[in-house]
PDB file of N, CA and C in Angstrom:
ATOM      1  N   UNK A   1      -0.784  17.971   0.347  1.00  0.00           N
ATOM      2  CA  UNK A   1      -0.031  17.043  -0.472  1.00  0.00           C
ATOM      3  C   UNK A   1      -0.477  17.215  -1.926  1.00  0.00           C
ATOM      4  N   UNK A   2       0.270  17.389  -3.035  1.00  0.00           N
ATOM      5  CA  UNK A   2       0.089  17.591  -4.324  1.00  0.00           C
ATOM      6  C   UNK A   2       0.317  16.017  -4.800  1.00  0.00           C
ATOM      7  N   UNK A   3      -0.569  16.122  -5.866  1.00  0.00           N
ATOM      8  CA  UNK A   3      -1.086  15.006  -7.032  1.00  0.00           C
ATOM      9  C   UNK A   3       0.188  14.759  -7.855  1.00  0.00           C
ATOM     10  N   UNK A   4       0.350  13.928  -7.593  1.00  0.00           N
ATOM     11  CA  UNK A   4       2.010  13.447  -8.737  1.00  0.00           C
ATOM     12  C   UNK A   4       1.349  13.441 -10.109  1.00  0.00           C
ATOM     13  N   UNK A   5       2.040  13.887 -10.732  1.00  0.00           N
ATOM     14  CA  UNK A   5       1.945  13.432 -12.559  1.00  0.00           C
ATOM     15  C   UNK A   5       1.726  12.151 -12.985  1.00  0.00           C
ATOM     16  N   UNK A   6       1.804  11.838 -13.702  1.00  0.00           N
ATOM     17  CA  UNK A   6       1.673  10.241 -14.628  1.00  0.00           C
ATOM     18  C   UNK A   6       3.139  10.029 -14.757  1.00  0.00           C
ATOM     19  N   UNK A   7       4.161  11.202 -15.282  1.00  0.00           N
ATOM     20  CA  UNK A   7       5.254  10.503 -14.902  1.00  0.00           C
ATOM     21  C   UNK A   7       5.974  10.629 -13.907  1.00  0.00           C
ATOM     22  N   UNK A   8       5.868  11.669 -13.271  1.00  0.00           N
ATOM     23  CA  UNK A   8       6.435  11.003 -11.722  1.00  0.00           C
ATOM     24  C   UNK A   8       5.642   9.932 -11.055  1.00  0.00           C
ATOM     25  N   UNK A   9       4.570   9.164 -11.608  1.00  0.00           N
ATOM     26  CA  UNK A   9       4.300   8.241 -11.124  1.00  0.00           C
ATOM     27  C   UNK A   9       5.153   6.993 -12.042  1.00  0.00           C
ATOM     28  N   UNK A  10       5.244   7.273 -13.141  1.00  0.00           N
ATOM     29  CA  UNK A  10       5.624   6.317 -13.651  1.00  0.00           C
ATOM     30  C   UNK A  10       7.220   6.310 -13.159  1.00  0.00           C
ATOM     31  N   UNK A  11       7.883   7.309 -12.841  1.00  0.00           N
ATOM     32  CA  UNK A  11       9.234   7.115 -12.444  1.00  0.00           C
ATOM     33  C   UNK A  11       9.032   6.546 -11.031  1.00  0.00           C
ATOM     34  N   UNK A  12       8.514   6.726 -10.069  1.00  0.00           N
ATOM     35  CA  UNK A  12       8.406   5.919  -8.704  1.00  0.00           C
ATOM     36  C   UNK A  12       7.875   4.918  -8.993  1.00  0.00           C
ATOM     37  N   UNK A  13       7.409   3.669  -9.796  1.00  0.00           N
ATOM     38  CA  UNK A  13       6.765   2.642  -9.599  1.00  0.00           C
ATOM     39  C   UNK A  13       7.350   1.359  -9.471  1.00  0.00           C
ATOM     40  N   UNK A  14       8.600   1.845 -10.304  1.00  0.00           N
ATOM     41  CA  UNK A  14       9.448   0.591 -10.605  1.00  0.00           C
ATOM     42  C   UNK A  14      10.219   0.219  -9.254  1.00  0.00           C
ATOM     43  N   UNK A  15      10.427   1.665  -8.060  1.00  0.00           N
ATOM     44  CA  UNK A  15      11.160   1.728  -6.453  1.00  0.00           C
ATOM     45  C   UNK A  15      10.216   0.162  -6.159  1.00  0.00           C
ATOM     46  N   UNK A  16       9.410   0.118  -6.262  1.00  0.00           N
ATOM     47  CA  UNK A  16       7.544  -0.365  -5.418  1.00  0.00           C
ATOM     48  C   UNK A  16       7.481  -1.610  -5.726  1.00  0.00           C
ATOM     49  N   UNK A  17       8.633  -2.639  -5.688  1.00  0.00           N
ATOM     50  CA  UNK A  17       8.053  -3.952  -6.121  1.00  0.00           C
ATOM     51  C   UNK A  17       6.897  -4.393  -5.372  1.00  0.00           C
ATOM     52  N   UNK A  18       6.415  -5.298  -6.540  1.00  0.00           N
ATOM     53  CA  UNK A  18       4.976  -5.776  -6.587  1.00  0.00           C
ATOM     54  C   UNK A  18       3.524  -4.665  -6.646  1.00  0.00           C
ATOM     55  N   UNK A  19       3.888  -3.638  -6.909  1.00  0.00           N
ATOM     56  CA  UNK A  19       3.298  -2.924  -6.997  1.00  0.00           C
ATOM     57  C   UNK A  19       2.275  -2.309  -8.576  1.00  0.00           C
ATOM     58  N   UNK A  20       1.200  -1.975  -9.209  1.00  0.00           N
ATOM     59  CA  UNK A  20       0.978  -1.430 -10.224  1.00  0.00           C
ATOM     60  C   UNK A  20       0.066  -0.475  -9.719  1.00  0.00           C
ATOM     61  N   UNK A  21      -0.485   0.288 -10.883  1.00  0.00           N
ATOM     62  CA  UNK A  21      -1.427   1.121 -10.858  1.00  0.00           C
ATOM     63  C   UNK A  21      -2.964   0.568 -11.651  1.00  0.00           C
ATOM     64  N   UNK A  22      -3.460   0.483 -10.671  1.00  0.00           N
ATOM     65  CA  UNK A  22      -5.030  -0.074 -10.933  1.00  0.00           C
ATOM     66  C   UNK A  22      -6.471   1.048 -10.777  1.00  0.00           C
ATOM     67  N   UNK A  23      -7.231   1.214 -12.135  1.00  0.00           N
ATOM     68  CA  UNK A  23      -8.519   1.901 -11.260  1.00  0.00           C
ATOM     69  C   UNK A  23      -7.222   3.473 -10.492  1.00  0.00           C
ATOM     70  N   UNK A  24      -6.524   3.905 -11.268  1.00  0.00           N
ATOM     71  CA  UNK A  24      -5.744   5.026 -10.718  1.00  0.00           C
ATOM     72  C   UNK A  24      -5.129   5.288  -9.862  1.00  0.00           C
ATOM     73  N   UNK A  25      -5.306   4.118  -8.840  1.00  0.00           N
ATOM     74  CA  UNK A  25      -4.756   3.486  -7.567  1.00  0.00           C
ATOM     75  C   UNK A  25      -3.194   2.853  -7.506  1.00  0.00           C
ATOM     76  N   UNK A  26      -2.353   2.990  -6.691  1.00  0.00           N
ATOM     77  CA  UNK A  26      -1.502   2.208  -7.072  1.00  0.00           C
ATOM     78  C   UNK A  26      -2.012   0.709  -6.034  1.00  0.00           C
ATOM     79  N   UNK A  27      -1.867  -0.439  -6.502  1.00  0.00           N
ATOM     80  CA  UNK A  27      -2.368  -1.592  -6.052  1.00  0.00           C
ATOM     81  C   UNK A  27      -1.437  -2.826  -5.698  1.00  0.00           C
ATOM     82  N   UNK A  28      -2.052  -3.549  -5.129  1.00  0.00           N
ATOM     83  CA  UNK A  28      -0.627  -4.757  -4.414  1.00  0.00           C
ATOM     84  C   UNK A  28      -1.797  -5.429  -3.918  1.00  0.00           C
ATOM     85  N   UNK A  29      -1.688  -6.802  -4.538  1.00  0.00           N
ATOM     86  CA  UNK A  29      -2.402  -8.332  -3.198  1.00  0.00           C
ATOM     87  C   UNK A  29      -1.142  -8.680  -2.976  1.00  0.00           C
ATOM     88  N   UNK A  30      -1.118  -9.148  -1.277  1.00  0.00           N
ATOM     89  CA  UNK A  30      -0.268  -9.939  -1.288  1.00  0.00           C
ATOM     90  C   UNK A  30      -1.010 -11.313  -0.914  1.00  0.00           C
ATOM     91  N   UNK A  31      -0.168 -12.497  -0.478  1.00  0.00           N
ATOM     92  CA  UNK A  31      -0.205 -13.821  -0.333  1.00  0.00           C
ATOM     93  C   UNK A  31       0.121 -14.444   0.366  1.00  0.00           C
ATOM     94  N   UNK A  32      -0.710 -14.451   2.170  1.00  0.00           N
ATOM     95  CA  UNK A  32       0.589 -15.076   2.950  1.00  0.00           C
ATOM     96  C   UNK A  32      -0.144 -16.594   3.472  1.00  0.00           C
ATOM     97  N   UNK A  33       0.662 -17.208   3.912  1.00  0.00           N
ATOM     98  CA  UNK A  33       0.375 -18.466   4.057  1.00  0.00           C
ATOM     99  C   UNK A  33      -0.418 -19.048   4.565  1.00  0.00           C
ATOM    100  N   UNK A  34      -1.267 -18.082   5.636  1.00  0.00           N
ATOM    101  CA  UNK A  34      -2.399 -18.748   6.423  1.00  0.00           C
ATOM    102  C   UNK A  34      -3.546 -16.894   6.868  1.00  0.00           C
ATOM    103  N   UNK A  35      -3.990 -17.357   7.105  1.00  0.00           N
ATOM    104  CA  UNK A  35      -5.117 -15.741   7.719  1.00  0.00           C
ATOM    105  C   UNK A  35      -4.562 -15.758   9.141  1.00  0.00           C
ATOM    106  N   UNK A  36      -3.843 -16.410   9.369  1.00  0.00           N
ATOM    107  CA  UNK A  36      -3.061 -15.620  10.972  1.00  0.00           C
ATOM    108  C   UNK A  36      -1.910 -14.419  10.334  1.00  0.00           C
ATOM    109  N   UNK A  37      -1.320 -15.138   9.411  1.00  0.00           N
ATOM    110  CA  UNK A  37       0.048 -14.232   8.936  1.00  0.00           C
ATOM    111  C   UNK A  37      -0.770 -12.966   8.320  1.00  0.00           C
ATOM    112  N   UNK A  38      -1.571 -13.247   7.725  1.00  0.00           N
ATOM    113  CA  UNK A  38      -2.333 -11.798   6.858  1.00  0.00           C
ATOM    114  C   UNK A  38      -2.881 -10.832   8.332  1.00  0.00           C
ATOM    115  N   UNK A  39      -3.334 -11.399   9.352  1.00  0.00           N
ATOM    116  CA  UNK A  39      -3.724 -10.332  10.240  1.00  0.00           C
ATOM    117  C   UNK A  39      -2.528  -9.793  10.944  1.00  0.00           C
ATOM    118  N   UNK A  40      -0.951 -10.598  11.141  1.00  0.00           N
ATOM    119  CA  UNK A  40      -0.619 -10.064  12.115  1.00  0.00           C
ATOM    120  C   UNK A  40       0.247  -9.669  11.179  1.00  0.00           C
ATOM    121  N   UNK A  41       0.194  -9.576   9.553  1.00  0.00           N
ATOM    122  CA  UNK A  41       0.517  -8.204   8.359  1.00  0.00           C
ATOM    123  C   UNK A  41      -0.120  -6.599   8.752  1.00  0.00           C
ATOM    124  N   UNK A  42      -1.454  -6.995   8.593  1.00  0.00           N
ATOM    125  CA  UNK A  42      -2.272  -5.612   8.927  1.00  0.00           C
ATOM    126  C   UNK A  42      -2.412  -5.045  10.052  1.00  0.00           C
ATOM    127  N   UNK A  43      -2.331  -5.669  11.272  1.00  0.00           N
ATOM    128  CA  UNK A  43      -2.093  -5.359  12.974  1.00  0.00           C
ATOM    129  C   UNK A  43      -0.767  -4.940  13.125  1.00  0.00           C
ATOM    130  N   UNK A  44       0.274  -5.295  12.281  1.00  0.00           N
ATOM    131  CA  UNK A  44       1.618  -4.416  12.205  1.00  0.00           C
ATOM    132  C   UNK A  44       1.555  -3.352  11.583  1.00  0.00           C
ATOM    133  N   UNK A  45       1.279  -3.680  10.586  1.00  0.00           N
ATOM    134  CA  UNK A  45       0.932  -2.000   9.678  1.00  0.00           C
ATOM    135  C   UNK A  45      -0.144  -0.792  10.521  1.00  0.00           C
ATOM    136  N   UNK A  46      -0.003  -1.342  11.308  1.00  0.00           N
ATOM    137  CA  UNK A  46      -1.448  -0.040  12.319  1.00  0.00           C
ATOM    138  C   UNK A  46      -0.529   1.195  12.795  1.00  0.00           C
ATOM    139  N   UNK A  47       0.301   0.554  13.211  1.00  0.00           N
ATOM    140  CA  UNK A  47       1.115   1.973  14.188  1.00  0.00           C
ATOM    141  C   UNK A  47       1.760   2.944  13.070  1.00  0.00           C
ATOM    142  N   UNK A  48       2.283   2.093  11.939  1.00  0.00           N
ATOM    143  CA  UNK A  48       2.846   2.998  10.615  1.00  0.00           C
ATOM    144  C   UNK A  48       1.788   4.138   9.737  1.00  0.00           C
ATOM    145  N   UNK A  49       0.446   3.361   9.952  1.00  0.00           N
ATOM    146  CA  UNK A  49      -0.283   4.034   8.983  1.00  0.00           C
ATOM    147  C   UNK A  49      -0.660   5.544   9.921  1.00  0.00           C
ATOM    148  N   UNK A  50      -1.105   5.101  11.524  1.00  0.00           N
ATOM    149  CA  UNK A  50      -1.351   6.216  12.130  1.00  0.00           C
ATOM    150  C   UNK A  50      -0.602   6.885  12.316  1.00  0.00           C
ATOM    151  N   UNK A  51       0.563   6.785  12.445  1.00  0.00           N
ATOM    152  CA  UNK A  51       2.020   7.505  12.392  1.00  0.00           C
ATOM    153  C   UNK A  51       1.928   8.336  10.936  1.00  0.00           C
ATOM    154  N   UNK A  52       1.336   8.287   9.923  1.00  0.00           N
ATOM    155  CA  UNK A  52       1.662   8.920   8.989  1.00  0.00           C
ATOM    156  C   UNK A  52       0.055   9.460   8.704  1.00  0.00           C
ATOM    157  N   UNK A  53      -0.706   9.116   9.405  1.00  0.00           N
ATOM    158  CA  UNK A  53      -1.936   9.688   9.430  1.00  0.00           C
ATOM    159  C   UNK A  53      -2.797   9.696   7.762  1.00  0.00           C
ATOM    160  N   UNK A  54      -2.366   8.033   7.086  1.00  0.00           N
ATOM    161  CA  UNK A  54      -2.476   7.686   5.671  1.00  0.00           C
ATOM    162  C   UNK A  54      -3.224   6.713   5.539  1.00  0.00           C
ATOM    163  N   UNK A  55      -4.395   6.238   5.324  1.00  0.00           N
ATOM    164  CA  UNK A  55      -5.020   5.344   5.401  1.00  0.00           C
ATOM    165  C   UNK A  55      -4.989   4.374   4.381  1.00  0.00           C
ATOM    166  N   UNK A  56      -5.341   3.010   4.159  1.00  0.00           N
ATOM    167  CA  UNK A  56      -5.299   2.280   2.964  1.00  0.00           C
ATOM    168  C   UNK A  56      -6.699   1.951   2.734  1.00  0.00           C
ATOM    169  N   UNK A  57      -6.862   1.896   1.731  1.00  0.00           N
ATOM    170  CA  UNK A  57      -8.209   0.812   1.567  1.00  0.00           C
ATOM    171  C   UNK A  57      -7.553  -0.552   1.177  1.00  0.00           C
ATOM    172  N   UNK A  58      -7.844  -1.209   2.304  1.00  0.00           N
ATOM    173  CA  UNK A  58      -7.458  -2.943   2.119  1.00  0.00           C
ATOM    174  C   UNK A  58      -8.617  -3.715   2.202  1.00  0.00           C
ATOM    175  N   UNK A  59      -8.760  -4.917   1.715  1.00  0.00           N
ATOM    176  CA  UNK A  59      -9.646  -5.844   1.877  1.00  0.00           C
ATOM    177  C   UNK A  59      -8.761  -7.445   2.007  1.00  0.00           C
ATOM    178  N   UNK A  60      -9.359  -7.904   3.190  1.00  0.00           N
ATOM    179  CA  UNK A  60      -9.063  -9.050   3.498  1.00  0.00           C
ATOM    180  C   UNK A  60      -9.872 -10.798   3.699  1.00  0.00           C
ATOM    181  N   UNK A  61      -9.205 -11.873   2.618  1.00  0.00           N
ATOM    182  CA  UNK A  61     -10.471 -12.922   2.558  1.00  0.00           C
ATOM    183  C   UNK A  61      -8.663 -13.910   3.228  1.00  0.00           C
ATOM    184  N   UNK A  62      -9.291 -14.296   4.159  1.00  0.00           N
ATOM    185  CA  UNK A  62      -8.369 -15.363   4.479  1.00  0.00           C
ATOM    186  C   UNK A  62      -7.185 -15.265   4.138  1.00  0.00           C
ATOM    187  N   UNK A  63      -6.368 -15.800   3.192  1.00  0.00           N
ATOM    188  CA  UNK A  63      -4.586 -15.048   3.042  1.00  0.00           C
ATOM    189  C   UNK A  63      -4.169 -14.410   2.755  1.00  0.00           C
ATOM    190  N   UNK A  64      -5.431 -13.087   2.056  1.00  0.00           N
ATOM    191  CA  UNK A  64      -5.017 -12.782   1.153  1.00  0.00           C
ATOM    192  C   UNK A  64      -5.311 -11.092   1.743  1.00  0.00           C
ATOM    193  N   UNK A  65      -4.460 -10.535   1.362  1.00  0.00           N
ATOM    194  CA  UNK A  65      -4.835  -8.791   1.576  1.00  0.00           C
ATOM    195  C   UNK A  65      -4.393  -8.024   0.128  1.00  0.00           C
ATOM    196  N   UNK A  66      -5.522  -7.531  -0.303  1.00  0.00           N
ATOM    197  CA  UNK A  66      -5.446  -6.617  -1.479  1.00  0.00           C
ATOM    198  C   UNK A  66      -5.423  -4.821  -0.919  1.00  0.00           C
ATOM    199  N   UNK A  67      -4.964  -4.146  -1.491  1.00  0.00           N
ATOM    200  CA  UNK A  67      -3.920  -2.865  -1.247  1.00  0.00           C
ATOM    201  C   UNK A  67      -4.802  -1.761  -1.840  1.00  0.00           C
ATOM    202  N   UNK A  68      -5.156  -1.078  -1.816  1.00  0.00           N
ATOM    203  CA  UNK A  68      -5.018   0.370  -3.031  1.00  0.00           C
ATOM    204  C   UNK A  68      -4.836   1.403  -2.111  1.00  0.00           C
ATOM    205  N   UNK A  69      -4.044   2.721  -3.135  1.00  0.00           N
ATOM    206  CA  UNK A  69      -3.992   3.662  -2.246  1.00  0.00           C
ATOM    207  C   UNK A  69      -3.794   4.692  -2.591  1.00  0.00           C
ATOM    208  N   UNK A  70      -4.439   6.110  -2.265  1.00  0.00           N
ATOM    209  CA  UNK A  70      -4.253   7.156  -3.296  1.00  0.00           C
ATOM    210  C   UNK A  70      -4.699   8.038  -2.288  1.00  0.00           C
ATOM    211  N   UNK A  71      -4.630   9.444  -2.340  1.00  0.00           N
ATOM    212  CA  UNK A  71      -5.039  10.834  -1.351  1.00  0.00           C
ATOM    213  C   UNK A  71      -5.924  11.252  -1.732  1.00  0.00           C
ATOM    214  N   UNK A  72      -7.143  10.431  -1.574  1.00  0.00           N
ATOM    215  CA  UNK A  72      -8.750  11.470  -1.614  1.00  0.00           C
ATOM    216  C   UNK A  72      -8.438  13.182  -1.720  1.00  0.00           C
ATOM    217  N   UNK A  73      -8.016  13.311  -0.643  1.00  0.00           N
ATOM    218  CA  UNK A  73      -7.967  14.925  -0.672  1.00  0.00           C
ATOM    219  C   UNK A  73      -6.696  15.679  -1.924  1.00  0.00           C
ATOM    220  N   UNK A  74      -5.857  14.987  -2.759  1.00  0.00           N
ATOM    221  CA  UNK A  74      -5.444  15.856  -3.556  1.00  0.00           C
ATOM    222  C   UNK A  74      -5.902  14.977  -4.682  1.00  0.00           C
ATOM    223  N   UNK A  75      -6.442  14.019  -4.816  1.00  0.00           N
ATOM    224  CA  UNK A  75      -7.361  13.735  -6.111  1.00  0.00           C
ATOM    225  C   UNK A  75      -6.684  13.011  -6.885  1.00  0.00           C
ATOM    226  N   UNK A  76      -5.812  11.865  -6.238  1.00  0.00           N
ATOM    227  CA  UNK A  76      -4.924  11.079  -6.980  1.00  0.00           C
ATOM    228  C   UNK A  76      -3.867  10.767  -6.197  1.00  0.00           C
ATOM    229  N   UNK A  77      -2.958  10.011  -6.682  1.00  0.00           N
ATOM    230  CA  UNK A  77      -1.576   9.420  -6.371  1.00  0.00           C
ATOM    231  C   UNK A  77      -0.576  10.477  -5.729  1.00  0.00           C
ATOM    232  N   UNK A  78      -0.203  10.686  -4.382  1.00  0.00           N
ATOM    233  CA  UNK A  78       0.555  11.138  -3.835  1.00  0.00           C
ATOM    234  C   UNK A  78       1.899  10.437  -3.808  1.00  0.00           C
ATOM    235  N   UNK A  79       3.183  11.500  -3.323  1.00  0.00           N
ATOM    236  CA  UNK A  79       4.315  11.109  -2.497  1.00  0.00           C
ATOM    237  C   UNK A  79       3.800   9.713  -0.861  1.00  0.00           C
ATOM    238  N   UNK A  80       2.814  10.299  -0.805  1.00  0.00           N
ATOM    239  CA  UNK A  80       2.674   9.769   0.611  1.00  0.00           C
ATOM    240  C   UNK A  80       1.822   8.542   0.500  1.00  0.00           C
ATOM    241  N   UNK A  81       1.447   8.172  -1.020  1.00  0.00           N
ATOM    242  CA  UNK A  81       0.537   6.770  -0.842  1.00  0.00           C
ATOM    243  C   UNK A  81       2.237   6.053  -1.428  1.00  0.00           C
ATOM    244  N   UNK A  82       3.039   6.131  -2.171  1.00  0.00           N
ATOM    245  CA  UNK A  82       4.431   5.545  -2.197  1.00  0.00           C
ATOM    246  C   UNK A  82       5.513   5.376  -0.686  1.00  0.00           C
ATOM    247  N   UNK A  83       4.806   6.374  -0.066  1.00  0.00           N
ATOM    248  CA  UNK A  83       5.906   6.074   1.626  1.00  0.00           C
ATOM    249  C   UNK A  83       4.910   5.244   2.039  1.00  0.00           C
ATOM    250  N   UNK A  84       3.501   5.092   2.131  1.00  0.00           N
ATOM    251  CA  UNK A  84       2.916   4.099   2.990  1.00  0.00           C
ATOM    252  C   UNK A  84       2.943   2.753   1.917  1.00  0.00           C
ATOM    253  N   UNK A  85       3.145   2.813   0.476  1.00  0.00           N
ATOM    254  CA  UNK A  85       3.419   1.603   0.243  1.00  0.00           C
ATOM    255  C   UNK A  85       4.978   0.858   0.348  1.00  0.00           C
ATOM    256  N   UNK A  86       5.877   1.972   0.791  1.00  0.00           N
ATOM    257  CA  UNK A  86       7.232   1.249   1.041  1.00  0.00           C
ATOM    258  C   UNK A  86       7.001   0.611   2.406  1.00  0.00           C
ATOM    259  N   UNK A  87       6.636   1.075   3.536  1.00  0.00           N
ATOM    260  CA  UNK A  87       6.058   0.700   4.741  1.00  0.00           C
ATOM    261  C   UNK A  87       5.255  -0.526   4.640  1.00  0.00           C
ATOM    262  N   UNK A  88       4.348  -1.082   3.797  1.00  0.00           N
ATOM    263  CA  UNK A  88       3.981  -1.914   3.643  1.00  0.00           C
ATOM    264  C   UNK A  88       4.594  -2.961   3.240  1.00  0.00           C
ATOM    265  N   UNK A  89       5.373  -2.899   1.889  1.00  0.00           N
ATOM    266  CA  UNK A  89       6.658  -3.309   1.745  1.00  0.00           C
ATOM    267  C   UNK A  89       7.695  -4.558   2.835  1.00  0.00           C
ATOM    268  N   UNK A  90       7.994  -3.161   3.396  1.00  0.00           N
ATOM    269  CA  UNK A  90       8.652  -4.085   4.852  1.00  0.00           C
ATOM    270  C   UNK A  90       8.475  -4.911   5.618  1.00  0.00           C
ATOM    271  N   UNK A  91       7.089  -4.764   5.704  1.00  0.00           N
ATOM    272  CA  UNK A  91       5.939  -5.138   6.573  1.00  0.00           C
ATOM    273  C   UNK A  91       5.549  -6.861   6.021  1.00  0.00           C
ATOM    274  N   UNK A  92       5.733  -6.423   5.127  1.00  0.00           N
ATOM    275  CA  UNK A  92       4.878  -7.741   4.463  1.00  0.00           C
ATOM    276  C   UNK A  92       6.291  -8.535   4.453  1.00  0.00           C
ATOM    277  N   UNK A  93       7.766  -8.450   3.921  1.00  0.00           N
ATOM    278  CA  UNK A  93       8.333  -9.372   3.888  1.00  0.00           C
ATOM    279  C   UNK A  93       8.320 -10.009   4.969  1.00  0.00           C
ATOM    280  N   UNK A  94       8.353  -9.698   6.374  1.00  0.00           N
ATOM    281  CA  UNK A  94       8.509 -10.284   7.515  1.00  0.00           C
ATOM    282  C   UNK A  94       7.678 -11.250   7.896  1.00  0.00           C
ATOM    283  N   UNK A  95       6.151 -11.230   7.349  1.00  0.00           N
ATOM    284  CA  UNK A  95       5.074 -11.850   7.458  1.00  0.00           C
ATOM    285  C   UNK A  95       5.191 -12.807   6.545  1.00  0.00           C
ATOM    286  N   UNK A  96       5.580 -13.029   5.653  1.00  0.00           N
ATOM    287  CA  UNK A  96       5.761 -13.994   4.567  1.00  0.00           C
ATOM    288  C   UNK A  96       6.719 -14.989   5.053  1.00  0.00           C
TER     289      UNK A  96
END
Protein backbone atom coordinates (compact mmCIF):
# COMPACT_ATOMS: atom_id res chain seq x y z
CA UNK A 1 0.00 0.00 0.00
CA UNK A 2 1.53 3.44 -0.98
CA UNK A 3 1.57 6.65 1.28
CA UNK A 4 -1.01 9.19 -0.06
CA UNK A 5 0.28 12.75 -0.52
CA UNK A 6 -0.91 15.69 1.60
CA UNK A 7 -3.13 16.36 -1.15
CA UNK A 8 -4.67 13.40 -1.90
CA UNK A 9 -5.16 13.43 1.61
CA UNK A 10 -6.48 16.61 1.66
CA UNK A 11 -8.87 15.73 -1.28
CA UNK A 12 -10.29 12.51 0.64
CA UNK A 13 -10.97 14.18 3.95
CA UNK A 14 -13.81 16.16 3.34
CA UNK A 15 -15.63 12.15 1.90
CA UNK A 16 -14.81 11.36 6.05
CA UNK A 17 -17.24 13.25 8.08
CA UNK A 18 -16.12 13.85 11.46
CA UNK A 19 -13.00 13.07 10.61
CA UNK A 20 -9.37 15.27 10.79
CA UNK A 21 -5.86 14.70 10.63
CA UNK A 22 -4.11 14.65 14.00
CA UNK A 23 -0.31 13.82 15.06
CA UNK A 24 -0.40 12.68 11.00
CA UNK A 25 -3.11 10.38 11.79
CA UNK A 26 -6.35 10.79 10.44
CA UNK A 27 -8.53 10.95 13.83
CA UNK A 28 -12.30 10.70 15.01
CA UNK A 29 -13.77 10.47 18.91
CA UNK A 30 -16.91 9.51 18.77
CA UNK A 31 -19.76 9.89 21.55
CA UNK A 32 -22.19 7.34 22.30
CA UNK A 33 -24.59 7.38 24.95
CA UNK A 34 -23.62 4.87 27.43
CA UNK A 35 -20.23 2.29 27.44
CA UNK A 36 -22.65 -0.50 26.34
CA UNK A 37 -23.24 1.39 22.90
CA UNK A 38 -19.35 2.21 22.62
CA UNK A 39 -18.55 -1.63 23.04
CA UNK A 40 -21.14 -3.03 20.91
CA UNK A 41 -19.50 0.04 18.31
CA UNK A 42 -16.09 -1.73 18.57
CA UNK A 43 -17.38 -5.57 18.81
CA UNK A 44 -19.09 -4.64 15.43
CA UNK A 45 -16.23 -3.16 13.89
CA UNK A 46 -14.19 -6.60 14.58
CA UNK A 47 -15.29 -8.64 11.62
CA UNK A 48 -14.66 -5.39 9.20
CA UNK A 49 -11.29 -4.64 10.48
CA UNK A 50 -10.18 -8.45 10.14
CA UNK A 51 -11.77 -8.63 6.90
CA UNK A 52 -9.50 -5.96 5.71
CA UNK A 53 -6.66 -7.13 7.78
CA UNK A 54 -6.34 -3.04 9.05
CA UNK A 55 -5.99 -2.39 12.44
CA UNK A 56 -6.97 0.85 14.43
CA UNK A 57 -5.44 2.22 17.32
CA UNK A 58 -8.55 3.03 19.47
CA UNK A 59 -8.82 3.90 23.00
CA UNK A 60 -11.82 3.51 25.02
CA UNK A 61 -13.02 5.45 28.58
CA UNK A 62 -16.68 4.74 29.04
CA UNK A 63 -18.62 6.52 25.96
CA UNK A 64 -16.25 7.48 24.43
CA UNK A 65 -13.95 5.81 21.59
CA UNK A 66 -11.12 7.88 20.11
CA UNK A 67 -9.85 6.65 16.46
CA UNK A 68 -6.42 7.12 14.75
CA UNK A 69 -5.27 5.46 11.85
CA UNK A 70 -2.50 5.26 9.46
CA UNK A 71 -0.23 2.14 7.73
CA UNK A 72 2.83 1.65 9.88
CA UNK A 73 4.20 -0.24 7.06
CA UNK A 74 4.00 2.51 4.24
CA UNK A 75 4.80 5.32 6.72
CA UNK A 76 1.69 7.34 6.72
CA UNK A 77 -1.89 7.78 5.59
CA UNK A 78 -3.10 5.15 3.23
CA UNK A 79 -6.16 4.44 0.77
CA UNK A 80 -6.90 1.74 3.28
CA UNK A 81 -6.87 3.77 6.67
CA UNK A 82 -9.91 5.98 4.59
CA UNK A 83 -11.85 2.44 3.69
CA UNK A 84 -11.49 1.39 7.36
CA UNK A 85 -12.54 4.84 8.36
CA UNK A 86 -15.67 4.75 6.02
CA UNK A 87 -16.43 1.30 7.73
CA UNK A 88 -16.31 2.89 10.86
CA UNK A 89 -18.44 5.49 9.68
CA UNK A 90 -21.34 3.12 9.23
CA UNK A 91 -20.70 1.47 12.11
CA UNK A 92 -20.94 4.14 14.38
CA UNK A 93 -24.20 5.70 12.99
CA UNK A 94 -26.09 2.63 13.99
CA UNK A 95 -24.70 2.71 17.50
CA UNK A 96 -25.61 6.21 18.11
Amino acid sequence: MKKMTDAEIAAALPKLAGWKLKDGKLHREYKFPDFKHAMEFMQAAVPGIEKLNHHPEWFNVYNQVKVDLNTHDAGGITAKDFELGELLEGLSQRAL
